[in-house]
PDB file of N, CA and C in Angstrom:
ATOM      1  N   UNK A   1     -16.666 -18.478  13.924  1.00  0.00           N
ATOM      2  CA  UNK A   1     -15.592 -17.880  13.169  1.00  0.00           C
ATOM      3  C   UNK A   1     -16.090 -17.620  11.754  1.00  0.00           C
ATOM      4  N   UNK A   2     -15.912 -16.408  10.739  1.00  0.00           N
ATOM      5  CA  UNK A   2     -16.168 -16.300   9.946  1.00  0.00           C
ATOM      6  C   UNK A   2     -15.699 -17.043   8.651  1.00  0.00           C
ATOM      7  N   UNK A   3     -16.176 -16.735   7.499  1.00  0.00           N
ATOM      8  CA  UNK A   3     -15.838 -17.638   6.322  1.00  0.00           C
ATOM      9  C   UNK A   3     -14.541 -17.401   6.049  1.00  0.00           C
ATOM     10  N   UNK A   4     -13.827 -16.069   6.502  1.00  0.00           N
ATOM     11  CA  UNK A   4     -12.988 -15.216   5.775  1.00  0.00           C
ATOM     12  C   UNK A   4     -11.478 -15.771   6.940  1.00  0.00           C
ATOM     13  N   UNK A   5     -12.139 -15.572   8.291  1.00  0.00           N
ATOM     14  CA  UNK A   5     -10.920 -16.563   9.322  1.00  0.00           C
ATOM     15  C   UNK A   5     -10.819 -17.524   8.829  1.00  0.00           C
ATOM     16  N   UNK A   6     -11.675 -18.203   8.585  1.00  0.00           N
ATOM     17  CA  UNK A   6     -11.701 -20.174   8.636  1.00  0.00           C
ATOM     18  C   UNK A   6     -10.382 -20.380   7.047  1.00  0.00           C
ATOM     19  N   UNK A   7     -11.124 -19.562   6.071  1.00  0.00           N
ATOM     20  CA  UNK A   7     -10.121 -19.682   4.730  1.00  0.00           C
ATOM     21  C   UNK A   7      -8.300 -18.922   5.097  1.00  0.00           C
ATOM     22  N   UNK A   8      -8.286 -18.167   6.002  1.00  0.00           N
ATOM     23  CA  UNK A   8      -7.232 -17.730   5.898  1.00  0.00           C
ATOM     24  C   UNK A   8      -6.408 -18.496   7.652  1.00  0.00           C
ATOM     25  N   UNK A   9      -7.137 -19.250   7.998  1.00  0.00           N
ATOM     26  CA  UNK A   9      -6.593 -20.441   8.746  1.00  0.00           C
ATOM     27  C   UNK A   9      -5.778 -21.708   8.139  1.00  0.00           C
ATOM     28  N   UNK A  10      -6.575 -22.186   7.037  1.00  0.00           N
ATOM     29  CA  UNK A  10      -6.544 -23.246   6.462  1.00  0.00           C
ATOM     30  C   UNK A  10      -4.869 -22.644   5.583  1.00  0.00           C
ATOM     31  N   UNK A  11      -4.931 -21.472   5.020  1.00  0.00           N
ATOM     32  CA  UNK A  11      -3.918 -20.904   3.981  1.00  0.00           C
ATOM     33  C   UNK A  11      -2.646 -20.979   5.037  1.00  0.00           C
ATOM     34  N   UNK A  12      -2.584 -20.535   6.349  1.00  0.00           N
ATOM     35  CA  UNK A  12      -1.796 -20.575   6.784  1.00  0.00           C
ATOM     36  C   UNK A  12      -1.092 -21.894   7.305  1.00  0.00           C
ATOM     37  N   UNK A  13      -2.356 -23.010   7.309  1.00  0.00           N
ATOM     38  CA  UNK A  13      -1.652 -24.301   7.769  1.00  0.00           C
ATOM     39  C   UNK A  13      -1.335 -24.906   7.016  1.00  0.00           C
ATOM     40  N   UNK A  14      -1.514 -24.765   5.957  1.00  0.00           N
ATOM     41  CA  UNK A  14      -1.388 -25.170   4.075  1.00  0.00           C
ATOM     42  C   UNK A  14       0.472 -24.682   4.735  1.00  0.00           C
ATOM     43  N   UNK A  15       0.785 -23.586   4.503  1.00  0.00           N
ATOM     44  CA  UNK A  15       1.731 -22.939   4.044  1.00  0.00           C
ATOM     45  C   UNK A  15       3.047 -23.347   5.291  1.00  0.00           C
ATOM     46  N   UNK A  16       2.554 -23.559   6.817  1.00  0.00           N
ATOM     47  CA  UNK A  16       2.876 -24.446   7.575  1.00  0.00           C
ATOM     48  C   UNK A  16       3.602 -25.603   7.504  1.00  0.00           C
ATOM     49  N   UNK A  17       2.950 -26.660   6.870  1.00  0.00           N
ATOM     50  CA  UNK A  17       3.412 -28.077   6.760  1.00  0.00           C
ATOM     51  C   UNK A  17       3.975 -27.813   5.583  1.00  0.00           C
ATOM     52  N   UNK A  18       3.921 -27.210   4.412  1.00  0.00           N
ATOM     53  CA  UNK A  18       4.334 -27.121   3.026  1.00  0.00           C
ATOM     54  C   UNK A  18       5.955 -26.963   3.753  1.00  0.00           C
ATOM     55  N   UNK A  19       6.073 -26.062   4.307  1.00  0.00           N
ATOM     56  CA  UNK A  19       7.514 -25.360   4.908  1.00  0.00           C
ATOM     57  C   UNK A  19       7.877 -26.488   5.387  1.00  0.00           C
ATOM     58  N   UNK A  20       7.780 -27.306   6.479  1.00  0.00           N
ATOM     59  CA  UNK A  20       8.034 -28.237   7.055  1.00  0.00           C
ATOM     60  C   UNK A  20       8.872 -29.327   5.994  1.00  0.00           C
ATOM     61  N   UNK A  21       7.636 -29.748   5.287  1.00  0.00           N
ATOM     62  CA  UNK A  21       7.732 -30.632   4.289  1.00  0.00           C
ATOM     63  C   UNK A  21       9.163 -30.780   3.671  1.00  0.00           C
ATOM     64  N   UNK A  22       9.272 -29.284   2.695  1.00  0.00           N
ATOM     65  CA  UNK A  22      10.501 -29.227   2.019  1.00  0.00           C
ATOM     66  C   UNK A  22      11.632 -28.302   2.475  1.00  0.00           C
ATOM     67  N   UNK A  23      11.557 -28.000   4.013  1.00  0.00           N
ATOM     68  CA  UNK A  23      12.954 -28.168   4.960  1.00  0.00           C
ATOM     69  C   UNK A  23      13.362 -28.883   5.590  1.00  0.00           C
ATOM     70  N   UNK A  24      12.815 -30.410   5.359  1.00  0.00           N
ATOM     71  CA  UNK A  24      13.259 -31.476   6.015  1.00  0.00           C
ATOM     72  C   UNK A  24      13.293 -31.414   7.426  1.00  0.00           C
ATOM     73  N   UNK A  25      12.046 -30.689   7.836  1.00  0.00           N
ATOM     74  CA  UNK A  25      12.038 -30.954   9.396  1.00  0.00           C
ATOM     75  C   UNK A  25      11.537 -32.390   9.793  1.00  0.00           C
ATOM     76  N   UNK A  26      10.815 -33.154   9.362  1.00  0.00           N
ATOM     77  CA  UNK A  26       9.903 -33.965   9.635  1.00  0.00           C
ATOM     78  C   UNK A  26      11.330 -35.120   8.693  1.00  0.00           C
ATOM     79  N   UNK A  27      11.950 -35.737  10.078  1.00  0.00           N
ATOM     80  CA  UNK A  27      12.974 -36.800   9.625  1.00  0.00           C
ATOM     81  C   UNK A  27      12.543 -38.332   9.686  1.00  0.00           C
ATOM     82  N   UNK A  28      11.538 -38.328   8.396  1.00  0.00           N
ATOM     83  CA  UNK A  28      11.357 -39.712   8.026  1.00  0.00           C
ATOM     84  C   UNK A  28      11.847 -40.035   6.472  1.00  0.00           C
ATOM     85  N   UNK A  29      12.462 -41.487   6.463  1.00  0.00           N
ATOM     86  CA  UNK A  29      12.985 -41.657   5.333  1.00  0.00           C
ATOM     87  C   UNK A  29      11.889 -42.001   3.973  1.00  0.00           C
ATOM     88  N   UNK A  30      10.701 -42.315   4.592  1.00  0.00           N
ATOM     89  CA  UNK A  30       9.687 -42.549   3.468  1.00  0.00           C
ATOM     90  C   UNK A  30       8.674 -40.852   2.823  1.00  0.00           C
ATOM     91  N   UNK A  31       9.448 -40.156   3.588  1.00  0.00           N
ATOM     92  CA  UNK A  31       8.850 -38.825   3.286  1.00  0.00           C
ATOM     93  C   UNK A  31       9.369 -37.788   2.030  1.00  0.00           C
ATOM     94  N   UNK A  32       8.907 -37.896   1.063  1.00  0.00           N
ATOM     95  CA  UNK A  32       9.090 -37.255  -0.254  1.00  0.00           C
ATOM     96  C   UNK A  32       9.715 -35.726  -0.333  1.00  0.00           C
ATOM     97  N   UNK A  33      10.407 -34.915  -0.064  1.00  0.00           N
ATOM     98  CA  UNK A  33      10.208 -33.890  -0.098  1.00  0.00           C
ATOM     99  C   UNK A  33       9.434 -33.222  -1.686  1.00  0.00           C
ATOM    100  N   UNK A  34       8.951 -33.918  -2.381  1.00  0.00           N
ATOM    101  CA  UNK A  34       8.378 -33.688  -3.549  1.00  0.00           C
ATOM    102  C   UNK A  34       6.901 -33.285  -3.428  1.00  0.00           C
ATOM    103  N   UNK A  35       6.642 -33.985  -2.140  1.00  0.00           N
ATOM    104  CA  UNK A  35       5.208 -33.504  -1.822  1.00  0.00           C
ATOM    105  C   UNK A  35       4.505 -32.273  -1.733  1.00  0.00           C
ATOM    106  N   UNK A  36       3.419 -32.331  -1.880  1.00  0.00           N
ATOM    107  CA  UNK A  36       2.457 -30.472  -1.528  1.00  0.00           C
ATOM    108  C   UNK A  36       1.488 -30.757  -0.965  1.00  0.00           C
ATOM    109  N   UNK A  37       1.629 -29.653  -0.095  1.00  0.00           N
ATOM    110  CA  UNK A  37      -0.068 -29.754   0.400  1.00  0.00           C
ATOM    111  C   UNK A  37      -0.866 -28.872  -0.631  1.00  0.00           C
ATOM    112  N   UNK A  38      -2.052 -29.410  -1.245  1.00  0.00           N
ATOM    113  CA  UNK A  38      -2.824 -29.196  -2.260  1.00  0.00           C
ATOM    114  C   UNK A  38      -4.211 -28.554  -1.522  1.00  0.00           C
ATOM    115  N   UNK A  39      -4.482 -28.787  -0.309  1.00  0.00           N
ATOM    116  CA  UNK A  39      -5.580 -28.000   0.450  1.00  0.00           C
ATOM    117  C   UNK A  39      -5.535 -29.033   1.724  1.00  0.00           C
ATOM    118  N   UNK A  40      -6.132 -27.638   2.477  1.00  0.00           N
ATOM    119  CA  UNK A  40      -6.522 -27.978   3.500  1.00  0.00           C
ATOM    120  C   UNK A  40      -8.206 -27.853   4.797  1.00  0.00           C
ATOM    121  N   UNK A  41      -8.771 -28.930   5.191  1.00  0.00           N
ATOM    122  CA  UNK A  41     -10.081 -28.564   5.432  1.00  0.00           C
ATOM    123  C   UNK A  41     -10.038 -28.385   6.613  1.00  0.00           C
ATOM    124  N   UNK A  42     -10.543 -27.479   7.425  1.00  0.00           N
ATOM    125  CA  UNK A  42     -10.675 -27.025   9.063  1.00  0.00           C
ATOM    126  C   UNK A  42     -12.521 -27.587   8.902  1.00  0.00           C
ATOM    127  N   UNK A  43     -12.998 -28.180  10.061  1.00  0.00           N
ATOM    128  CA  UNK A  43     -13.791 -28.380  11.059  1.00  0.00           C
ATOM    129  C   UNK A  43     -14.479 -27.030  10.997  1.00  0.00           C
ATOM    130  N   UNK A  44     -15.399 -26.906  11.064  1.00  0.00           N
ATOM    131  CA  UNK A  44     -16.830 -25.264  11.290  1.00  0.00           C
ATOM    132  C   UNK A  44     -15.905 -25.151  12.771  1.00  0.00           C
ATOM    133  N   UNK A  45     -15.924 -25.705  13.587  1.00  0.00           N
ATOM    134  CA  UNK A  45     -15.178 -25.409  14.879  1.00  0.00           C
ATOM    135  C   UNK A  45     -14.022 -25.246  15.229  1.00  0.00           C
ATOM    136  N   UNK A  46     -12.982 -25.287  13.948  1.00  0.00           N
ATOM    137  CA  UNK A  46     -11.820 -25.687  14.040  1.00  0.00           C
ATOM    138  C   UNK A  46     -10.760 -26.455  14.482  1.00  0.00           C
ATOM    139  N   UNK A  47     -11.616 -27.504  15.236  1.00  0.00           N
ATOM    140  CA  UNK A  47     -10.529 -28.477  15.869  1.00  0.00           C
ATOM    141  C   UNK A  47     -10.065 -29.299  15.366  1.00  0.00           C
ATOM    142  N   UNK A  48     -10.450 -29.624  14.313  1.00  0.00           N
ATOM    143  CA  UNK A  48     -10.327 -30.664  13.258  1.00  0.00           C
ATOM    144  C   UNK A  48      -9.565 -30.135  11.713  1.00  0.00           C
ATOM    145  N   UNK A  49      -8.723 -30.494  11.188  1.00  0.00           N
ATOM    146  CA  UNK A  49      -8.311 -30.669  10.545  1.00  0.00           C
ATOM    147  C   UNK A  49      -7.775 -31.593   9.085  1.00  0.00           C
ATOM    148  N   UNK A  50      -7.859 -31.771   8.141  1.00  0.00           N
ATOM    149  CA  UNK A  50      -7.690 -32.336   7.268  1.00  0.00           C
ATOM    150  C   UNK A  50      -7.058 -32.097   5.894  1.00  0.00           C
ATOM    151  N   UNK A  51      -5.663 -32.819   5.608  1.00  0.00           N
ATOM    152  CA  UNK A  51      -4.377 -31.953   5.065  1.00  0.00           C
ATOM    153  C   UNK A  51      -4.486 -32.952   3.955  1.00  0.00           C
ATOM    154  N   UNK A  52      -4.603 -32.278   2.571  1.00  0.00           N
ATOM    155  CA  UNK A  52      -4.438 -33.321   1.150  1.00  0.00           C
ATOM    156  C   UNK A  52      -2.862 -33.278   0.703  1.00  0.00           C
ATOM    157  N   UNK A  53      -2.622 -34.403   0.603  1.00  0.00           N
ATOM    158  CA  UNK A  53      -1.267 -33.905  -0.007  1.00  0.00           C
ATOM    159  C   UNK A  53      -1.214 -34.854  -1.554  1.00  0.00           C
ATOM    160  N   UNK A  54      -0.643 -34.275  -1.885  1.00  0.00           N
ATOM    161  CA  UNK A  54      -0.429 -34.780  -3.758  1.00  0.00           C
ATOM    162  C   UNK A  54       1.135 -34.981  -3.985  1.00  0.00           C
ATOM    163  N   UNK A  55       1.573 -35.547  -5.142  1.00  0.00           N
ATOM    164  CA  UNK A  55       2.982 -35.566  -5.389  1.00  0.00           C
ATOM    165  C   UNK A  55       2.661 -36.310  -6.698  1.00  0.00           C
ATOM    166  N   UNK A  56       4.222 -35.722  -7.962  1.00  0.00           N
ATOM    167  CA  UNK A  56       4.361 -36.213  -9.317  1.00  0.00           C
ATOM    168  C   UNK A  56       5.008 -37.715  -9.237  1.00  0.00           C
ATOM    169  N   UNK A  57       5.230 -37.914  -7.929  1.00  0.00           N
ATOM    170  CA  UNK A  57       6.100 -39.574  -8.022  1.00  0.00           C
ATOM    171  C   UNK A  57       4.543 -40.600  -7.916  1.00  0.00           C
ATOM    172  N   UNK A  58       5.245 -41.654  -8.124  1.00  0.00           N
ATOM    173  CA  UNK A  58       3.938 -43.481  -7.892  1.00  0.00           C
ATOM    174  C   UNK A  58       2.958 -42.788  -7.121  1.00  0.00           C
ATOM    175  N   UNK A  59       2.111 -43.690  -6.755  1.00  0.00           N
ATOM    176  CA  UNK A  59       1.150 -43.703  -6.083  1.00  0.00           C
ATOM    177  C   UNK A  59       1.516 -44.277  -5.162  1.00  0.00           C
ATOM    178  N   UNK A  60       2.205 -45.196  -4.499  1.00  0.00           N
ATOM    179  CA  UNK A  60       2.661 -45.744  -3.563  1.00  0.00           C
ATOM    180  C   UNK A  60       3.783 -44.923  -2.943  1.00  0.00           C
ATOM    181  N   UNK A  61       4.784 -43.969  -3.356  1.00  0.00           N
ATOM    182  CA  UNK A  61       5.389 -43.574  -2.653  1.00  0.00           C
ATOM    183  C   UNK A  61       4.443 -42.324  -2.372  1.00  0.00           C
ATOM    184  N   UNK A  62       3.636 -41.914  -2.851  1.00  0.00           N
ATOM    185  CA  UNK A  62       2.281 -40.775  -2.176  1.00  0.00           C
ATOM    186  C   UNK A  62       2.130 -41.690  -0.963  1.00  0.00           C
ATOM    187  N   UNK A  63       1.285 -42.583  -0.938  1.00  0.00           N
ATOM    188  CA  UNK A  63       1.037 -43.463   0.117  1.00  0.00           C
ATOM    189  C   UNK A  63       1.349 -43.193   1.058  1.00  0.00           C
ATOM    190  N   UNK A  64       3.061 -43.556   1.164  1.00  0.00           N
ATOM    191  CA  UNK A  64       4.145 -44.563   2.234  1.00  0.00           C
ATOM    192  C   UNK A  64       4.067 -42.517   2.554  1.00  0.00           C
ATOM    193  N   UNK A  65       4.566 -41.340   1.763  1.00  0.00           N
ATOM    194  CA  UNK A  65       4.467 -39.965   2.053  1.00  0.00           C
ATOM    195  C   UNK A  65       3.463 -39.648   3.268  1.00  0.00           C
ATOM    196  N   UNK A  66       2.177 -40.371   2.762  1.00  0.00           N
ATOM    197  CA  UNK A  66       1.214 -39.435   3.638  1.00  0.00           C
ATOM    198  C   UNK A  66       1.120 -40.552   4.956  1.00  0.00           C
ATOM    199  N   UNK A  67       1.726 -41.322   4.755  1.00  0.00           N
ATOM    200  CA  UNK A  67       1.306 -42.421   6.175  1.00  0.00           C
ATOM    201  C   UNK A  67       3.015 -42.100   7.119  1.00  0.00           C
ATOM    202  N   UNK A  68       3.837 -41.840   6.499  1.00  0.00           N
ATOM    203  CA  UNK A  68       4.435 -41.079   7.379  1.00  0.00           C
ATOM    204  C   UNK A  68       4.604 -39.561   8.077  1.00  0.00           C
ATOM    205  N   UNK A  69       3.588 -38.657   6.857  1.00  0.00           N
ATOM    206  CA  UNK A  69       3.272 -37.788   7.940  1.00  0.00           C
ATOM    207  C   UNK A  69       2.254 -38.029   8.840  1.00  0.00           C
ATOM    208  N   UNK A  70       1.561 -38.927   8.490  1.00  0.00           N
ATOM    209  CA  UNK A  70       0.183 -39.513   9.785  1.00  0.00           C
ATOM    210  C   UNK A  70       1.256 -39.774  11.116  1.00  0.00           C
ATOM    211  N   UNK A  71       2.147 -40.614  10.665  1.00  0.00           N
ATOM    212  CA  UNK A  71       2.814 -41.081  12.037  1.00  0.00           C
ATOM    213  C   UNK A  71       3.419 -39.555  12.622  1.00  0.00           C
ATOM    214  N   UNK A  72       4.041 -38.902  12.139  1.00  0.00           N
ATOM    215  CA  UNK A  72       4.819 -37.375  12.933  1.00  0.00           C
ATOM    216  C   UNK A  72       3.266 -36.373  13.386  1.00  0.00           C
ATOM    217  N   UNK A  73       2.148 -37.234  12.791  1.00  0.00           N
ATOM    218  CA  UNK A  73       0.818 -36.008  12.909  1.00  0.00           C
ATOM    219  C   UNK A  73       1.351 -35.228  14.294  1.00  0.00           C
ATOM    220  N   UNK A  74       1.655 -35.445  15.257  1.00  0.00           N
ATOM    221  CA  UNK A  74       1.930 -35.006  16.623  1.00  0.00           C
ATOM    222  C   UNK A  74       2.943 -34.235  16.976  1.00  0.00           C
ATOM    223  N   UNK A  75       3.930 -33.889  16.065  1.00  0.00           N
ATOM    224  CA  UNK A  75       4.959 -33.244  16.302  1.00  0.00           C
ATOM    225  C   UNK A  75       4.658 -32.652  14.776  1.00  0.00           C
ATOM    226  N   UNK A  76       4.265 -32.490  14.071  1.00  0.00           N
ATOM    227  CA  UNK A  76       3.988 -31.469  13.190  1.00  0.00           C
ATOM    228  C   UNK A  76       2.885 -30.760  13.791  1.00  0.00           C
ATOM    229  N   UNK A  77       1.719 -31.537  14.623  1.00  0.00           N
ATOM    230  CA  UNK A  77       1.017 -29.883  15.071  1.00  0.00           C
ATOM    231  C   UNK A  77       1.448 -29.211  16.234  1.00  0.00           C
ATOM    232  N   UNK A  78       2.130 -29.783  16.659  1.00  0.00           N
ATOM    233  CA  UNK A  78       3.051 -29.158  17.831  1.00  0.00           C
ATOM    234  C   UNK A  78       3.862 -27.586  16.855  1.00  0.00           C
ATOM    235  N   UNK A  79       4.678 -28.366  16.338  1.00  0.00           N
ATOM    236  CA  UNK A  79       5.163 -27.147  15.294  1.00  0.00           C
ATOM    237  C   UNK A  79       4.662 -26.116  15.006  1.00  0.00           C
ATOM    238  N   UNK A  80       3.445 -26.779  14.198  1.00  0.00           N
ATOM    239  CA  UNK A  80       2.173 -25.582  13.210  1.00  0.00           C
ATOM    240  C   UNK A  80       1.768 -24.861  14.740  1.00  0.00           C
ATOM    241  N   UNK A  81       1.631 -25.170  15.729  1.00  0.00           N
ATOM    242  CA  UNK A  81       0.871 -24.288  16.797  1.00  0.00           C
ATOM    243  C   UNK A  81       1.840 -23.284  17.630  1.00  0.00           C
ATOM    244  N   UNK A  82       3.189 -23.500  17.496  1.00  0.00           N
ATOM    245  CA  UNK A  82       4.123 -22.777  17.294  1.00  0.00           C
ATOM    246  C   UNK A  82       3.634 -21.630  16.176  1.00  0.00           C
ATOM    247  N   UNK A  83       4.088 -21.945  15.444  1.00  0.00           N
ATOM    248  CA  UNK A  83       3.705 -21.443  13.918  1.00  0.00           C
ATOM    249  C   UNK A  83       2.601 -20.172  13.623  1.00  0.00           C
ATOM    250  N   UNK A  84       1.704 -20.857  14.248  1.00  0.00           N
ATOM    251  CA  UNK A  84       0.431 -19.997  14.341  1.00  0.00           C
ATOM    252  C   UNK A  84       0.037 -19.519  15.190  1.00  0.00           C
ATOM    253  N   UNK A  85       0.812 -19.933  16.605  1.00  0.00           N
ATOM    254  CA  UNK A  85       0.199 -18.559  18.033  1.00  0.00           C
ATOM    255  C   UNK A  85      -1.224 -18.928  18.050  1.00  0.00           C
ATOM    256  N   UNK A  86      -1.962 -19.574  18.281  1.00  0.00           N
ATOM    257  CA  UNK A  86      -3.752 -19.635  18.463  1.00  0.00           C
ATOM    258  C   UNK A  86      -3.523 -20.504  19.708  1.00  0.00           C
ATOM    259  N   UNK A  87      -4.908 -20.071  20.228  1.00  0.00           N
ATOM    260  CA  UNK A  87      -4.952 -20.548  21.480  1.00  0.00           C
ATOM    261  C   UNK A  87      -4.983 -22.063  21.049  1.00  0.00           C
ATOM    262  N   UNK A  88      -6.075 -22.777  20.485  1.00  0.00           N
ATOM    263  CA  UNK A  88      -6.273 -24.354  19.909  1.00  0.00           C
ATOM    264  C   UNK A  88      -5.495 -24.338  18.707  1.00  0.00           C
ATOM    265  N   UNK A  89      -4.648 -25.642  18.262  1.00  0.00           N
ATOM    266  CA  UNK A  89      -4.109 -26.153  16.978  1.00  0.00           C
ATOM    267  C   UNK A  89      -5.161 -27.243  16.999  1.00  0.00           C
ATOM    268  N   UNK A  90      -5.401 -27.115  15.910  1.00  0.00           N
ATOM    269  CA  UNK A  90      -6.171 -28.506  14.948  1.00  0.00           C
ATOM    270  C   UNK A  90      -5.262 -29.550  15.052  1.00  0.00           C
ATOM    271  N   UNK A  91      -6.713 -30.830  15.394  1.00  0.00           N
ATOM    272  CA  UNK A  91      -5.762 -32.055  15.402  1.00  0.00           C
ATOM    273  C   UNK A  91      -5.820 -32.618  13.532  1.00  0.00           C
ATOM    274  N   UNK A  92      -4.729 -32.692  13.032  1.00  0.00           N
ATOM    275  CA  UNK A  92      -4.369 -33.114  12.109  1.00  0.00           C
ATOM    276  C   UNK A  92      -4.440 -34.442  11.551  1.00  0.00           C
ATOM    277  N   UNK A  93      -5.185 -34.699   9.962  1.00  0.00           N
ATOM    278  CA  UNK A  93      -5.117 -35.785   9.601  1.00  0.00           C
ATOM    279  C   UNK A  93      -4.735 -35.667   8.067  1.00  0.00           C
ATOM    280  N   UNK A  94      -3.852 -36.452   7.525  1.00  0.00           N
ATOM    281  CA  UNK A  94      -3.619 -36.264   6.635  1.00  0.00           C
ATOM    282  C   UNK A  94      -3.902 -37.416   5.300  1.00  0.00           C
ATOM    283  N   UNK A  95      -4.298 -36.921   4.363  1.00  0.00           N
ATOM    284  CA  UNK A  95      -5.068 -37.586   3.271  1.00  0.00           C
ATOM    285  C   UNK A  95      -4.223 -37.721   1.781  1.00  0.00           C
ATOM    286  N   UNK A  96      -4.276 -38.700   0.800  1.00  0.00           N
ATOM    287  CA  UNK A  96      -3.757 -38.288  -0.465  1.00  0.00           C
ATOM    288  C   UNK A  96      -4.639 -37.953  -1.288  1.00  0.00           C
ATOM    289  N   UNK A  97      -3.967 -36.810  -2.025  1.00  0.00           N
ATOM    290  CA  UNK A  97      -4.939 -36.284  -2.740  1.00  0.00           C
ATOM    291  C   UNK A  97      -4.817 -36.786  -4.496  1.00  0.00           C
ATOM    292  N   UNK A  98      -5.911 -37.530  -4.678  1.00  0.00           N
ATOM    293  CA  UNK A  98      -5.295 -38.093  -6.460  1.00  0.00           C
ATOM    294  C   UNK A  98      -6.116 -37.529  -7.008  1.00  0.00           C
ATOM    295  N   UNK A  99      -6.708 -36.078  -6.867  1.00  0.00           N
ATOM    296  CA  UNK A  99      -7.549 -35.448  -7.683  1.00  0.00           C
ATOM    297  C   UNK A  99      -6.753 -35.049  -9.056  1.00  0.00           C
ATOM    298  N   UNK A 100      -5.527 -34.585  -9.281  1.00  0.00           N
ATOM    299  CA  UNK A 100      -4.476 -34.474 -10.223  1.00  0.00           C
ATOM    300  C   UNK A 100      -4.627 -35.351 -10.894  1.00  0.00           C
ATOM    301  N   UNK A 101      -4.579 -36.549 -10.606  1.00  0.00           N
ATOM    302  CA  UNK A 101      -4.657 -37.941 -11.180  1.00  0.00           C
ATOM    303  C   UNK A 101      -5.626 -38.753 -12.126  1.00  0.00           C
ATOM    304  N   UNK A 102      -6.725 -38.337 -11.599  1.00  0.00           N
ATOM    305  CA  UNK A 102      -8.269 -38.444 -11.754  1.00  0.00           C
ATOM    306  C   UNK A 102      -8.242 -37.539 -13.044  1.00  0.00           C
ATOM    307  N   UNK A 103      -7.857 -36.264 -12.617  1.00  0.00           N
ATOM    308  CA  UNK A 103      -8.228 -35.062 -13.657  1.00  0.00           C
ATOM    309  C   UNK A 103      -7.321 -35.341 -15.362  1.00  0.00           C
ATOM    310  N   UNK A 104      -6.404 -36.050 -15.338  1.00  0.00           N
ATOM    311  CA  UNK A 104      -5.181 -36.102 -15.781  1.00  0.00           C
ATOM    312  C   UNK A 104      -5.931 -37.442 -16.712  1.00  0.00           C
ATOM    313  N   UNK A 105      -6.644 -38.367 -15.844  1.00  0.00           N
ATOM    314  CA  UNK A 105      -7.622 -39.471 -16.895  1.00  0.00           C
ATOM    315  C   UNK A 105      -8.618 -38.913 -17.642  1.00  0.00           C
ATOM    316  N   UNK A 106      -9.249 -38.185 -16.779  1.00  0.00           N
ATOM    317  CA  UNK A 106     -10.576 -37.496 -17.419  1.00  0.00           C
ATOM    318  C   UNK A 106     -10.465 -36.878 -19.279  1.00  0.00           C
ATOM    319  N   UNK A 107      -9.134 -35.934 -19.192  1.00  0.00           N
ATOM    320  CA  UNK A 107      -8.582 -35.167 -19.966  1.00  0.00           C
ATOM    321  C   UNK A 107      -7.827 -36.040 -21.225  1.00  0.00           C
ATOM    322  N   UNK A 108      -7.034 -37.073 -20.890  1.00  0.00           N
ATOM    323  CA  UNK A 108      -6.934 -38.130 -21.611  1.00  0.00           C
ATOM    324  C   UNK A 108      -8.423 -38.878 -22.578  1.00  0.00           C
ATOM    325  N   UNK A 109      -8.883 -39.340 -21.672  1.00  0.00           N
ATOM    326  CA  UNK A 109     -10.253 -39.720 -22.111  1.00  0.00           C
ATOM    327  C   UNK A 109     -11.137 -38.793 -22.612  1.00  0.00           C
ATOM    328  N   UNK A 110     -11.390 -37.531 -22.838  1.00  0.00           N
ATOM    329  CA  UNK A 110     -11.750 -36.755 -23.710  1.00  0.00           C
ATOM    330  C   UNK A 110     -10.912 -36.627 -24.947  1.00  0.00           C
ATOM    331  N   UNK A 111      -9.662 -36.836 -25.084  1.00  0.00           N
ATOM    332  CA  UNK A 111      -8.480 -36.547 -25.912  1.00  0.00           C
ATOM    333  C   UNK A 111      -8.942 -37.793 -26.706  1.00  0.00           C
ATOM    334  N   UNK A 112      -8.904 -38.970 -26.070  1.00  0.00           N
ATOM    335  CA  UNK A 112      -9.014 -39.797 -26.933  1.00  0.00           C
ATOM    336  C   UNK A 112     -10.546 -39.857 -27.997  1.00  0.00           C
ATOM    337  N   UNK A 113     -11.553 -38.926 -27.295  1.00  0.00           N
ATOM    338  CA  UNK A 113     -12.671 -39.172 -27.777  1.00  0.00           C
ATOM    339  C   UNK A 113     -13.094 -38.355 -29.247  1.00  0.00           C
ATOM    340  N   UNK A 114     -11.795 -36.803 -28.598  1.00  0.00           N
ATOM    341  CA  UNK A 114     -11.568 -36.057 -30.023  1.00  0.00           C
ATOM    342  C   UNK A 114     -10.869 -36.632 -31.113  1.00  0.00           C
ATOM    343  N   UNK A 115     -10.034 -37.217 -30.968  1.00  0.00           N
ATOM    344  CA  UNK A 115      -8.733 -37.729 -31.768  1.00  0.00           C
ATOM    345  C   UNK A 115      -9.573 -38.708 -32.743  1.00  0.00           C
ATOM    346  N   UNK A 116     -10.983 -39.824 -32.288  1.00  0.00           N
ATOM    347  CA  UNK A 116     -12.021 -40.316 -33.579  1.00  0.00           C
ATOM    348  C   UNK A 116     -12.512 -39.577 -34.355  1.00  0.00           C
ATOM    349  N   UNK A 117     -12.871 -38.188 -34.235  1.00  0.00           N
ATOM    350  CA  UNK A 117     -13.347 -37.264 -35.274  1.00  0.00           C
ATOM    351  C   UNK A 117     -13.055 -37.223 -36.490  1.00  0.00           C
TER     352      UNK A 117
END
């Protein structure tokens, strides 16, 4: 599959679970609707899947977020393969993403390094 399928696979399963997410299909009570999917990585083969999700709340309710979409993983790709008409849906795993977080120290810690000048 080309570079250009594989990226406009990933955009569509991005845009997939995002929908899901904040129409409250996926009825778990530890599930944020505050969440995003921030990217998503397909497998060179596509069977594989791997979904970042981020959110402005704790770090722990990110957590308890992404470990309850781990538990629905199975009925959200049921959905997404709905969704997307392809012969194979990617089996889905989902990750938190604290790159926001990280970036958000980094930027601080430069701030603080200008602010001695």
């Amino acid at each position: 599959m080309s570079h250009y399928s594989q990226e406009r696979l990933e955009s569509r399963l991005s845009q997939a679970i995002s929908m899901m997410i904040v129409q409250g299909e996926i009825k778990n009570p530890n599930l944020s609707t505050l969440c995003s999917v921030t990217r998503v990585e397909l497998s060179i083969d596509n069977a594989y899947a791997t979904v970042f999700i981020s959110s402005p709340l704790a770090k722990e309710k990110l957590e308890k977020s992404v470990a309850a979409l781990q538990a629905a993983h199975s009925f959200i790709q049921k959905k997404v393969g709905a969704y997307l008409r392809t012969k194979n849906t990617p089996v889905l795993t989902f990750k938190a993403d604290t790159s926001l977080e990280e970036g958000e120290k980094v930027n601080r810690l430069i701030d603080s390094l200008t602010d001695g000048k």
